[in-house]
Protein backbone atom coordinates (compact mmCIF):
# COMPACT_ATOMS: atom_id res chain seq x y z
CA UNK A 1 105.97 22.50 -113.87
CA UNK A 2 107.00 23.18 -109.91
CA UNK A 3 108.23 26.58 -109.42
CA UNK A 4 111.00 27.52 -106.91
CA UNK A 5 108.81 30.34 -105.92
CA UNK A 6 106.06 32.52 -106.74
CA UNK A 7 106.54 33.95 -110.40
CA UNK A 8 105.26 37.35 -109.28
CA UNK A 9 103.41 37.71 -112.57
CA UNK A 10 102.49 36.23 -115.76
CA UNK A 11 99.39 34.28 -115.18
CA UNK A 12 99.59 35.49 -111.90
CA UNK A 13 97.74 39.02 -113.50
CA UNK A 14 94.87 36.61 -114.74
CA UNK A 15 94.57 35.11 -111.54
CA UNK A 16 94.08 38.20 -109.81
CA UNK A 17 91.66 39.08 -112.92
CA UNK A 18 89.60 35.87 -112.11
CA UNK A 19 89.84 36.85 -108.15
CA UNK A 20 88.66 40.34 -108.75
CA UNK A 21 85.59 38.91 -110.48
CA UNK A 22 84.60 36.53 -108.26
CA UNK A 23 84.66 39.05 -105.52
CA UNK A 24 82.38 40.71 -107.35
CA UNK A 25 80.24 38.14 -107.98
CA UNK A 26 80.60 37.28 -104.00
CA UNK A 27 81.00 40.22 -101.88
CA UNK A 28 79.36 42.71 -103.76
CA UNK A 29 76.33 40.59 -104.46
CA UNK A 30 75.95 40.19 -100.95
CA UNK A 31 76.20 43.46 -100.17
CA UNK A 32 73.83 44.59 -102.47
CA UNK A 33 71.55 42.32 -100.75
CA UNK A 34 70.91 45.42 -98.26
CA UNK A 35 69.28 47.36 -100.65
CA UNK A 36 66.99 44.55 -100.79
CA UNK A 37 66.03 44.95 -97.28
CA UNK A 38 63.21 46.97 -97.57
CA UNK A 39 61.50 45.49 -100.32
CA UNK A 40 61.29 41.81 -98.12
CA UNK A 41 60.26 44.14 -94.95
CA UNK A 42 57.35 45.68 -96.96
CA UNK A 43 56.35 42.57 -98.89
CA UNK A 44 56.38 39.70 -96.45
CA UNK A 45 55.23 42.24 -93.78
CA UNK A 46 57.97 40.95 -90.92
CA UNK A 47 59.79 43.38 -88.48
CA UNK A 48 63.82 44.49 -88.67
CA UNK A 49 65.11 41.05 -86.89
CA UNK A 50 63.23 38.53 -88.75
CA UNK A 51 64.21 40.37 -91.93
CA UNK A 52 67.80 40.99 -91.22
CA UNK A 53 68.48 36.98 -90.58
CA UNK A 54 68.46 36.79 -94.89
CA UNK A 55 71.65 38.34 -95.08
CA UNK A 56 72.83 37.19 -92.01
CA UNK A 57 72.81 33.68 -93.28
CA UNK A 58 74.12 34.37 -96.94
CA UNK A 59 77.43 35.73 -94.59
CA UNK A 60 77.17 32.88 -92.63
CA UNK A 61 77.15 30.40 -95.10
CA UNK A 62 79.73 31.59 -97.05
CA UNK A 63 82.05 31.83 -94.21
CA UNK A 64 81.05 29.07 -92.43
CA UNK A 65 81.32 26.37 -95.55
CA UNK A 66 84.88 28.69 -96.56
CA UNK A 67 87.04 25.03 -94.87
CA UNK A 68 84.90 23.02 -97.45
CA UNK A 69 86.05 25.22 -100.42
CA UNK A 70 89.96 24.65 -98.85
CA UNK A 71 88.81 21.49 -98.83
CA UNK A 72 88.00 20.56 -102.48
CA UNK A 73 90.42 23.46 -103.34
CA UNK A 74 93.61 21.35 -102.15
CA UNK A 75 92.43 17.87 -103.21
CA UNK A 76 90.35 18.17 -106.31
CA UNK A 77 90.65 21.71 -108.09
CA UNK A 78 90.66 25.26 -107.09
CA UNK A 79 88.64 24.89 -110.34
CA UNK A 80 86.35 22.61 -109.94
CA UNK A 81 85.36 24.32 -106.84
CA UNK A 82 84.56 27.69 -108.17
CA UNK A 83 82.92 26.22 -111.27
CA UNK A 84 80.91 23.88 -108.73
CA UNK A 85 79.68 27.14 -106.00
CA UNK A 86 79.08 29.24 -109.62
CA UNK A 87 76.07 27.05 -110.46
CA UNK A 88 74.84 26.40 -106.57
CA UNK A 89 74.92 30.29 -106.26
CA UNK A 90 72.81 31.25 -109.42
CA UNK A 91 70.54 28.55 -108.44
CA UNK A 92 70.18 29.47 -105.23
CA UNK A 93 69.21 33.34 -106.57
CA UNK A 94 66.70 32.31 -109.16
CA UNK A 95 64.71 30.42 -107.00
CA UNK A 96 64.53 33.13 -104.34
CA UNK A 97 62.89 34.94 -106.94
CA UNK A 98 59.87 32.55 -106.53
CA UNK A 99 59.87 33.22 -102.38
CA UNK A 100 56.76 33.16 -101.06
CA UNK A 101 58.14 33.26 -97.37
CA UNK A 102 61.04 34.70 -96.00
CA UNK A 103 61.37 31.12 -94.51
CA UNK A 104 62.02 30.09 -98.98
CA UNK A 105 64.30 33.18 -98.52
CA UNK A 106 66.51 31.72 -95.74
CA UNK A 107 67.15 28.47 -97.51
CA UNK A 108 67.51 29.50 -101.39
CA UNK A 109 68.91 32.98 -101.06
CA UNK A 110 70.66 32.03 -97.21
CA UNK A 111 72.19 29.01 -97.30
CA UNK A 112 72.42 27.76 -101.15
CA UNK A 113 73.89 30.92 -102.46
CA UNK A 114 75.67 31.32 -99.70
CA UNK A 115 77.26 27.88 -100.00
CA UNK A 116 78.22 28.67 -103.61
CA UNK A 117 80.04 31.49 -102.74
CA UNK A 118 81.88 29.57 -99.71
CA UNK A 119 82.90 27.51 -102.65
CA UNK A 120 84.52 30.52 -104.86
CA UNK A 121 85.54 33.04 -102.50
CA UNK A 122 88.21 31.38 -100.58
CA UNK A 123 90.12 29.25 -102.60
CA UNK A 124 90.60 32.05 -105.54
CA UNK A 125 91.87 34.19 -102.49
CA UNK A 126 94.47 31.70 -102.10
CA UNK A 127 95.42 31.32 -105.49
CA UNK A 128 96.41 34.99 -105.28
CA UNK A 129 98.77 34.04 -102.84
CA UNK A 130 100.53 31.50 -104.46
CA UNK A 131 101.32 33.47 -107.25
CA UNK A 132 102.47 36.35 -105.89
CA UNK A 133 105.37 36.89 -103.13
CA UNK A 134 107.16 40.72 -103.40
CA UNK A 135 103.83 42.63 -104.98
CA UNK A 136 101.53 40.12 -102.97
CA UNK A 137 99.61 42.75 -101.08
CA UNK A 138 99.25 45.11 -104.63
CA UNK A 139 97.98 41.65 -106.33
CA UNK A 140 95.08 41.44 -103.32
CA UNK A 141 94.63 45.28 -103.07
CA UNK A 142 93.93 44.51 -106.93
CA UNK A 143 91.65 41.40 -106.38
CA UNK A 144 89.87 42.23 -103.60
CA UNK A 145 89.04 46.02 -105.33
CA UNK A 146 86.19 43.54 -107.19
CA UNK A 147 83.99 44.15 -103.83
CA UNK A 148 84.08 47.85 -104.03
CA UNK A 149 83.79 48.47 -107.30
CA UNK A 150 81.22 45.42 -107.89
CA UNK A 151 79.17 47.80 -105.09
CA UNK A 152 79.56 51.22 -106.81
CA UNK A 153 78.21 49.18 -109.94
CA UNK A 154 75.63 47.00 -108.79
CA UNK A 155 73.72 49.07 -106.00
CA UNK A 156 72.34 51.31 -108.26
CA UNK A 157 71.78 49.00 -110.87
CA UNK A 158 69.83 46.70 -108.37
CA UNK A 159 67.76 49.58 -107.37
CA UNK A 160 66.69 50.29 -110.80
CA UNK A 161 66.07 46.43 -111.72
CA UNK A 162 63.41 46.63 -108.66
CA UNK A 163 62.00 49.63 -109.73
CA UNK A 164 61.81 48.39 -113.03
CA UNK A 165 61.31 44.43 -112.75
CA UNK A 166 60.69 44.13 -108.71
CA UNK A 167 62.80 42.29 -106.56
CA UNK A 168 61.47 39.29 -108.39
CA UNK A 169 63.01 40.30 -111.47
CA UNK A 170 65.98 41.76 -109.71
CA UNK A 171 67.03 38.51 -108.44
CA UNK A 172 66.54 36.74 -111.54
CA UNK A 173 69.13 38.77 -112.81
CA UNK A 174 71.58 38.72 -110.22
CA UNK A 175 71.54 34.63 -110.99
CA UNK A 176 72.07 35.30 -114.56
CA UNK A 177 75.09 37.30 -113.61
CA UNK A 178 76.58 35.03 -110.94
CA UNK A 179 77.15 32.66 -113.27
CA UNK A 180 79.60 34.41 -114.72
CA UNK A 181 81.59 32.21 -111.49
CA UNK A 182 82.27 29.50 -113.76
CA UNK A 183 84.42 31.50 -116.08
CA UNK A 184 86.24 33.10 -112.85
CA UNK A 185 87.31 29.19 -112.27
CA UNK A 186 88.22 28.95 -115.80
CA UNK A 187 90.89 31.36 -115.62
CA UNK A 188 92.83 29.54 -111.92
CA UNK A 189 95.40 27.41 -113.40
CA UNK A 190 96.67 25.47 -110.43
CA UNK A 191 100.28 26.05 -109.79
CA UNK A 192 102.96 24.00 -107.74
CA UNK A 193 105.40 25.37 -105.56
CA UNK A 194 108.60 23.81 -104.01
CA UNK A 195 107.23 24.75 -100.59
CA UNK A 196 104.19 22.98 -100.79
CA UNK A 197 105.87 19.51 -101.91
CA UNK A 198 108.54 19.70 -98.39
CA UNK A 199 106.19 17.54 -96.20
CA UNK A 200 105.36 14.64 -99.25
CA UNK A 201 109.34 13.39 -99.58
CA UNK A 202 108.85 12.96 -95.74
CA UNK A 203 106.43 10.51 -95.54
CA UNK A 204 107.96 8.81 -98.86
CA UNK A 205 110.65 8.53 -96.61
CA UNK A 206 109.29 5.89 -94.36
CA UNK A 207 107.16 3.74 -97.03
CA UNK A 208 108.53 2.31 -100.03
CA UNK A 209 107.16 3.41 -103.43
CA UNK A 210 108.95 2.76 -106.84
CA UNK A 211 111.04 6.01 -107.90
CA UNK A 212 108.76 6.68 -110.92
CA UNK A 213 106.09 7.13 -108.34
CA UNK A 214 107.65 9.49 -105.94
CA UNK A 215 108.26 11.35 -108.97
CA UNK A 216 104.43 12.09 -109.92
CA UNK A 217 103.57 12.17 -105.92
CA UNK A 218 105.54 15.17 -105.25
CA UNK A 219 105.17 16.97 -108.85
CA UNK A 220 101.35 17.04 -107.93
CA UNK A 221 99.36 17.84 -104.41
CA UNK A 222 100.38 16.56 -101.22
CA UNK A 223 97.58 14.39 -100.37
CA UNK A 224 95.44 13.89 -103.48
CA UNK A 225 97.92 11.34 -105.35
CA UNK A 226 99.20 9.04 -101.82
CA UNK A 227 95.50 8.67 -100.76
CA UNK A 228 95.12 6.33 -103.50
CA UNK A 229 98.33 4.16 -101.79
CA UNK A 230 98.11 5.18 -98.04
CA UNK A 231 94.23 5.92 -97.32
CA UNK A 232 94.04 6.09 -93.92
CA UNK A 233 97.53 6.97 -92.87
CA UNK A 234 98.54 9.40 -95.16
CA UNK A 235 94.98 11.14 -95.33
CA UNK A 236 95.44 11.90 -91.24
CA UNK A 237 99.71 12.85 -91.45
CA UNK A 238 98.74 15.10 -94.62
CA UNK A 239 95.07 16.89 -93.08
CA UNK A 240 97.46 17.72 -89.93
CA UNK A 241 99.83 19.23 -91.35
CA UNK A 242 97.46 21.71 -93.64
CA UNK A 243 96.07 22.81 -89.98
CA UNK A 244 98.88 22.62 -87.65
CA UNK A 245 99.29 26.31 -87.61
CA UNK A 246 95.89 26.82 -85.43
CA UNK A 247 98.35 25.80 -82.58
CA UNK A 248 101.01 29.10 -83.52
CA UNK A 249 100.19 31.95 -81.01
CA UNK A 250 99.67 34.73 -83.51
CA UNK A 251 97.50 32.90 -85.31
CA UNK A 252 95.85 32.49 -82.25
CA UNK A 253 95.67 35.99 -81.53
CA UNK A 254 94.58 36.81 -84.93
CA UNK A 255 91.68 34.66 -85.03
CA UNK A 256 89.85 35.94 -81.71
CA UNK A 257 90.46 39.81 -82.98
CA UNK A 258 88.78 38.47 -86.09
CA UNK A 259 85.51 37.60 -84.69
CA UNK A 260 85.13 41.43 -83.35
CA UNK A 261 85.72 42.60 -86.09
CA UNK A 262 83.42 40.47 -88.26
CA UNK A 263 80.78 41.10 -85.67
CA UNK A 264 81.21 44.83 -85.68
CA UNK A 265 81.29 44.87 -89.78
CA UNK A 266 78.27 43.41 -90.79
CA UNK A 267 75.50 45.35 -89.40
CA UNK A 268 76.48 48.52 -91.16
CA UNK A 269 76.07 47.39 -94.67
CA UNK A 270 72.85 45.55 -94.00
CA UNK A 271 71.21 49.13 -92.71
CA UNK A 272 73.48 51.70 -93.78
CA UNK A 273 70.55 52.07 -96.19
CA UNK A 274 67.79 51.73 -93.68
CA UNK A 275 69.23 53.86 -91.35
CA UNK A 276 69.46 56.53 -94.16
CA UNK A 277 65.89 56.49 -95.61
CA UNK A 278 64.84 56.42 -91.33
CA UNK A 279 66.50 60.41 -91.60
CA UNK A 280 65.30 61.48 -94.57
CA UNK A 281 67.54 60.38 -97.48
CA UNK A 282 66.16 59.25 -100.73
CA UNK A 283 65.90 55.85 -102.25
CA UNK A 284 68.32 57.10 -104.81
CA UNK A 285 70.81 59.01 -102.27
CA UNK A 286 70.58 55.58 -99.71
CA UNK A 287 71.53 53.58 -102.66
CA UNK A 288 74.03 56.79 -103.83
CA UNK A 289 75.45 56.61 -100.26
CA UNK A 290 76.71 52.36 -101.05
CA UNK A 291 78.05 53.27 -104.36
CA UNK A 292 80.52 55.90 -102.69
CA UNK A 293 81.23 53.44 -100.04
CA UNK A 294 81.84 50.49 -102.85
CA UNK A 295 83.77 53.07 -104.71
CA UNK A 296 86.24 54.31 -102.10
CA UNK A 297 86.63 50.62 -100.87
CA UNK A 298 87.92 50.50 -104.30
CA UNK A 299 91.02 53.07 -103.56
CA UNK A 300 91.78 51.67 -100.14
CA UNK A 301 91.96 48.04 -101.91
CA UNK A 302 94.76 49.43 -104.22
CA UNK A 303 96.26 52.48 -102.65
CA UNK A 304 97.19 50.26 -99.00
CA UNK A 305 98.13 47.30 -101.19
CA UNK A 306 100.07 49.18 -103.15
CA UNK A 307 101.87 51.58 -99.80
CA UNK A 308 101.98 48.11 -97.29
CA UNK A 309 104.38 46.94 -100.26
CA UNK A 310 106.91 49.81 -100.01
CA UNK A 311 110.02 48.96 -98.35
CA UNK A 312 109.08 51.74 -95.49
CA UNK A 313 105.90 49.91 -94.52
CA UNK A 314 106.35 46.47 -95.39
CA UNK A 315 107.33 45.52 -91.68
CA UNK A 316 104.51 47.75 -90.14
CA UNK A 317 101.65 45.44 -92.09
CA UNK A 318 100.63 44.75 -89.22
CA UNK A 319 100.14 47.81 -86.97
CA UNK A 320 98.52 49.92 -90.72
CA UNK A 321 95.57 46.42 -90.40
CA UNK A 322 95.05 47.13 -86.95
CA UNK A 323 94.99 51.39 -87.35
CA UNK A 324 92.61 50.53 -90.47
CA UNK A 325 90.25 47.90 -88.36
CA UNK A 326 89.99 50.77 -85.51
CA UNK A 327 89.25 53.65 -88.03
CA UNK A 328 86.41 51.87 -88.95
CA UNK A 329 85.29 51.42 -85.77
CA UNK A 330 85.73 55.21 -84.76
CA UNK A 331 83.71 55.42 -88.11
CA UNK A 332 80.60 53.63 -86.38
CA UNK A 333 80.66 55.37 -83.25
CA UNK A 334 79.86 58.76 -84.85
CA UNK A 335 78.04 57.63 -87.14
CA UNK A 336 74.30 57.83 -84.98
CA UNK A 337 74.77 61.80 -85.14
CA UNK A 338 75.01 61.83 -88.89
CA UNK A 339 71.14 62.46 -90.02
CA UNK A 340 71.36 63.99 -93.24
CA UNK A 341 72.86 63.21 -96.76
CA UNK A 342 75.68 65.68 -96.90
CA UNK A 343 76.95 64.57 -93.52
CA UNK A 344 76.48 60.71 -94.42
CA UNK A 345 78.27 61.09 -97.77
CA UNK A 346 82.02 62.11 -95.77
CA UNK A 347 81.15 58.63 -93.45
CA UNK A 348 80.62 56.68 -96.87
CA UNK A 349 83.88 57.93 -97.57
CA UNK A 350 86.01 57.17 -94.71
CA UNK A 351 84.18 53.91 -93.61
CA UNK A 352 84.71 52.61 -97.68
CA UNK A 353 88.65 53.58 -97.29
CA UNK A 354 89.15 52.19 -94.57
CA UNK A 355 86.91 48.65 -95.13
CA UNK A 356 89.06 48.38 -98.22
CA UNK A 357 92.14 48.41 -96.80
CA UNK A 358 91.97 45.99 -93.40
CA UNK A 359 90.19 44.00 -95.99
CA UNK A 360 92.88 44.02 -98.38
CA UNK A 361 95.59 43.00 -95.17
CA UNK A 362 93.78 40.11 -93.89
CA UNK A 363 94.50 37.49 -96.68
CA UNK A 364 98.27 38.90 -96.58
CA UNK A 365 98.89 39.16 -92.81
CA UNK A 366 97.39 35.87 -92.72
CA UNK A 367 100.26 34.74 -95.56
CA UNK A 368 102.87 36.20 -92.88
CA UNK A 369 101.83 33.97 -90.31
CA UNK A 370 101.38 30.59 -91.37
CA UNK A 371 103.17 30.92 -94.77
CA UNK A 372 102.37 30.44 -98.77
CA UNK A 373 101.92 26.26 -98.40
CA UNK A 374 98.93 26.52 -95.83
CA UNK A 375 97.02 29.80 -96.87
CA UNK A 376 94.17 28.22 -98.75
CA UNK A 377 93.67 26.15 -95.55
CA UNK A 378 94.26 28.89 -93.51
CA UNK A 379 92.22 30.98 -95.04
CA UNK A 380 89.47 28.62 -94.85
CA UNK A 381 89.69 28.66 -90.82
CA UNK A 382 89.52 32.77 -91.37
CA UNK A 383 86.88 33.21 -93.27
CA UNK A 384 84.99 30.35 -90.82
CA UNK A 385 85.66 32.74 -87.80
CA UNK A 386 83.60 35.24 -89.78
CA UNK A 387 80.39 33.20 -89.73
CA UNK A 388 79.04 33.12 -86.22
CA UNK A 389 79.42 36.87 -85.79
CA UNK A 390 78.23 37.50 -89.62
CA UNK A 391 75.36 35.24 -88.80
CA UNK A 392 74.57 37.10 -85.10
CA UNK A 393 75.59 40.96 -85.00
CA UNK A 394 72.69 41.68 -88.01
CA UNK A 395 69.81 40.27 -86.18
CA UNK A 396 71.20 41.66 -82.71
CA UNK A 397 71.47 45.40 -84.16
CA UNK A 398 67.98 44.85 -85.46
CA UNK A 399 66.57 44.13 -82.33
CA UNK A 400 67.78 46.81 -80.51
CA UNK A 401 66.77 48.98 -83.59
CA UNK A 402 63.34 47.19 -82.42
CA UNK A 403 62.80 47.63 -78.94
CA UNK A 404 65.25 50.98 -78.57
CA UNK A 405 63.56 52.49 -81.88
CA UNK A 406 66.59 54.12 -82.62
CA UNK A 407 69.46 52.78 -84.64
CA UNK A 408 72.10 54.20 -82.15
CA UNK A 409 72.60 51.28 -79.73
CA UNK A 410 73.22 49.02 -82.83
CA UNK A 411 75.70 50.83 -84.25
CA UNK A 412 78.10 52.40 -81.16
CA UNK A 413 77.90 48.37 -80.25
CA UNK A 414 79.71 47.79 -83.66
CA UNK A 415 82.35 50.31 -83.54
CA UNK A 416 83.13 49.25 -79.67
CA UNK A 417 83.71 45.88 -80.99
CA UNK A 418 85.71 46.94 -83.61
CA UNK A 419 88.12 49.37 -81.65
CA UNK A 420 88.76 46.02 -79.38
CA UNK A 421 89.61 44.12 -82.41
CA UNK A 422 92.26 46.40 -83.02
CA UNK A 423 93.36 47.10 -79.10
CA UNK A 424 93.72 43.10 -78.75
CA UNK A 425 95.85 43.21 -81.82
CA UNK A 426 98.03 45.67 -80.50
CA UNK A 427 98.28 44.66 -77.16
CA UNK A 428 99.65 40.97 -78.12
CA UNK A 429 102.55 42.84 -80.09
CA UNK A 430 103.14 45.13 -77.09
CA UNK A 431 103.44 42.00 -75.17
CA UNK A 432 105.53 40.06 -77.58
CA UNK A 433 107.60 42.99 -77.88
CA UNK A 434 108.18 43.37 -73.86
CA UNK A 435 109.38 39.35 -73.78
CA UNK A 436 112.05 39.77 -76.52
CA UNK A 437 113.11 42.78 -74.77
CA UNK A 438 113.35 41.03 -71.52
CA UNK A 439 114.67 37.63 -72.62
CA UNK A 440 117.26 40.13 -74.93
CA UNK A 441 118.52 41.83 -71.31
CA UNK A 442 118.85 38.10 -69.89
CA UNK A 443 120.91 37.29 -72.94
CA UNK A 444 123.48 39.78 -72.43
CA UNK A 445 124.02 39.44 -68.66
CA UNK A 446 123.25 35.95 -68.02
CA UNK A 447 126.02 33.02 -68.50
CA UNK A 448 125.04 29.88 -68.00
CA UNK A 449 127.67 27.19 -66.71
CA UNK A 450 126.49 23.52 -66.57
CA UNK A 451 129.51 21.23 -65.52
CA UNK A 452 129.03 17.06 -66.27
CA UNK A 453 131.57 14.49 -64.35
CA UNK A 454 132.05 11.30 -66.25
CA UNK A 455 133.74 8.14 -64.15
CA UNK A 456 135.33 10.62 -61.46
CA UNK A 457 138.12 11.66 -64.16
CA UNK A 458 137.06 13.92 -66.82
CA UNK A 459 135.26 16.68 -66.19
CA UNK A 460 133.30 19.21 -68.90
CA UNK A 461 132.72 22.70 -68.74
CA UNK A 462 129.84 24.00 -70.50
CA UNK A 463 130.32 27.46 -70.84
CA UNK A 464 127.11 29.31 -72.79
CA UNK A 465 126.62 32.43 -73.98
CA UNK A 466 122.96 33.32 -74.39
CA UNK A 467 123.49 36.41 -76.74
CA UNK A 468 125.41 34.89 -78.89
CA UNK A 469 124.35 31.08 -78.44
CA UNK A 470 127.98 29.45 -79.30
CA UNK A 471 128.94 26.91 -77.27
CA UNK A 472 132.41 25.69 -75.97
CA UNK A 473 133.35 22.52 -74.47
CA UNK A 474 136.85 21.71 -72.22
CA UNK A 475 138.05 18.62 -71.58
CA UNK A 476 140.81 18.45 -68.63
CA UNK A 477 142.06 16.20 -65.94
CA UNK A 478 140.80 16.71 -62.53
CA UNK A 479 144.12 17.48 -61.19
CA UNK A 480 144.48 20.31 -63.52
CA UNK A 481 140.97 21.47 -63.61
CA UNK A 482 139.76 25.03 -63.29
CA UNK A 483 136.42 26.77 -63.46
CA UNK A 484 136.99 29.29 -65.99
């Protein structure tokens, strides 16, 4: 049945229950891919860069393929989708654990897992989103708490499975448990919203179609059903209107603040736990140090989700995202003169908080801008911009780790990039601010007067009032006529 609006609840809670695994199964794995790191660089014998491009890929693909899940998402089945990138995935695991090159590594473990969770990640994000309008950001603080607490769980789990199995064994595993993916798709019964069936009657409009038709066309999805009577015209009206909103300015704005901040993410996971073992730390504390950071993400998923949807915040989403993004970056610039356990356990702390929360605002704010019927799309064009600096910033911070042989360059370069993430951010409102002040002050002292003479008799007088745009029209002789 179409709903008149999000339902707030009811399936909604096992949606977010089938988001909250797959981010697990996504975003955690991947970050637990770190902990791999120095099991590749002592087995395959290759330096930091070479080694680091494994888990720059598995970012990359994911975020780079995240349009194709949209894709299949909006005209097959969220569904299908998931169920389809569970299986590529946990294939794509269980044969790295035959690599014999890091070369194998790059295409099973890079790019076929990778693609899998392209596949899962973004359209069960957006399936959040339909359900949910009032609690929407508690629903993804909720969700998207699956990375953090799938990272508390799993990193010290994967570093006993290598002590216990190797990272042969370890992998395995992990592609056991990634196909739990296909019961995450399981649970996303599609829903359909008024909103998303406004642009269909259009375009039924203007061809003919029997009534019993129209019917079924705009009960179901947009473009799915008319392809199969309007191929090549509807398929172009219908795939411009899912991305017509890369033309609005904040989304714009959004998307190039975005890529500095996915470029100034990445690196820390992928040698948070290099970095520590380099000063000292244990295998177990190193490992310790990403369960405190996947735990905390945890509490900045919920506790932001649940304070950005308090009537005192709720209009400040915004500006909380952007103080969160530059926290984090603040986070990364000190980080170089932490070199010992106790003073790297407080950064796990503040760094995880912080992570969680921006993380938590991105699928909302993103809701905000282009609305509920175009998020999964949206979304898709996101989680894209993440890919060139996801694939990039790990390989760059491991060759300056290379040739500076100190981890310091790598790391003030992320936080630098994400402080301007969050100064470009608040610079555009600044300057959107300043024009509706201006154009405000014009309003009130401006009055426009536009006057139209028809045969030489009749004159008009347009009199306009910018503040409070009401319009009234006079109609007098020319003999009588006065400017008023």
């Amino acid at each position: 049945a179409r709903h008149s609006g999000p339902p707030d609840g009811g399936w909604g809670w096992m949606i977010v229950a089938g988001c909250f695994l797959v981010t697990i199964c996504t975003r955690a794995v991947t970050r637990c891919i770190s902990i791999f790191f120095v099991e590749f660089q002592a087995y395959f014998g290759q330096d930091y860069a070479r080694t680091a491009w494994i888990h720059s890929i598995v970012d990359c693909a994911t975020m780079l393929c995240a349009p194709l899940g949209s894709l299949i998402s909006n005209h097959v089945s969220c569904q299908v989708g998931i169920m389809l990138g569970g299986l590529l995935a946990s294939t794509g695991l269980i044969l790295s654990s035959f690599a014999t090159s890091l070369e194998h590594l790059y295409l099973s473990l890079g790019v076929l897992t990778g693609l899998g969770f392209a596949l899962c990640y973004s359209p069960a994000i957006a399936m959040v989103g339909k359900y949910f309008n009032k609690r929407k950001a508690l629903a993804y603080g909720i969700a998207m708490s699956g990375s953090g607490i799938g990272t508390f769980i799993l990193a010290p789990v994967v570093q006993l499975l290598i002590e216990q199995f190797s990272w042969r064994g370890a992998l395995l595993i992990l592609g056991g448990f990634v196909l739990n993916l296909c019961v995450c798709g399981a649970l996303m019964r599609p829903i359909s919203l008024k909103e998303e069936c406004k642009t269909a009657p259009e375009f039924l409009e203007q061809n003919y179609v029997p009534e019993t038709e129209k019917r079924d066309l705009t009960r179901t999805s947009i473009c799915s059903p008319l392809i199969k009577l309007w191929p090549h015209e509807c398929l172009c009206y219908c795939s411009w209107k899912e991305y017509d909103f890369l033309l609005m300015p904040g989304f714009m704005v959004l998307a190039v603040s975005i890529l500095f901040m996915a470029y100034g993410c990445s690196p820390l996971f992928v040698y948070l736990v290099p970095y520590a073992l380099s000063v000292g730390v244990s295998h177990h504390q190193a490992a310790f140090l990403m369960s405190i950071l996947g735990v905390i993400d945890i509490i900045g998923n919920i506790t932001f989700g649940w304070l950005t949807d308090r009537r005192c915040l709720k209009k400040h989403r915004y500006f909380c995202y952007l103080f969160a993004v530059g926290m984090d970056g603040l986070c990364c610039l000190f980080l170089p003169v932490l070199q010992s356990f106790p003073l790297l356990v407080p950064f796990s702390f503040t760094f995880g908080y912080f992570d969680g929360a921006y993380v938590t605002l991105i699928p909302v704010m993103t809701a905000d801008v282009v609305g509920t019927s175009l998020l999964s799309s949206a979304l898709g064009v996101v989680y894209f911009l993440h890919a060139i600096p996801y694939l990039v910033s790990p390989p760059v911070a491991g060759w300056l780790v290379d040739t500076t042989g100190s981890y310091t360059a790598s790391f003030l370069l992320c936080g630098f990039s994400m402080i301007f993430s969050s100064a470009l951010l608040c610079f555009a409102r600044l300057a959107k601010k300043i024009k509706r002040t201006h154009l405000r002050s014009l309003s009130d002292n401006t009055t426009l007067k536009q006057h139209i003479w028809t045969n030489g008799a009749i004159a008009y007088s347009v009199t306009a009032e910018l503040d409070q745009r009401d319009v009234e029209v006079l109609a007098v002789d020319t003999n009588s006529y006065s400017n008023r």
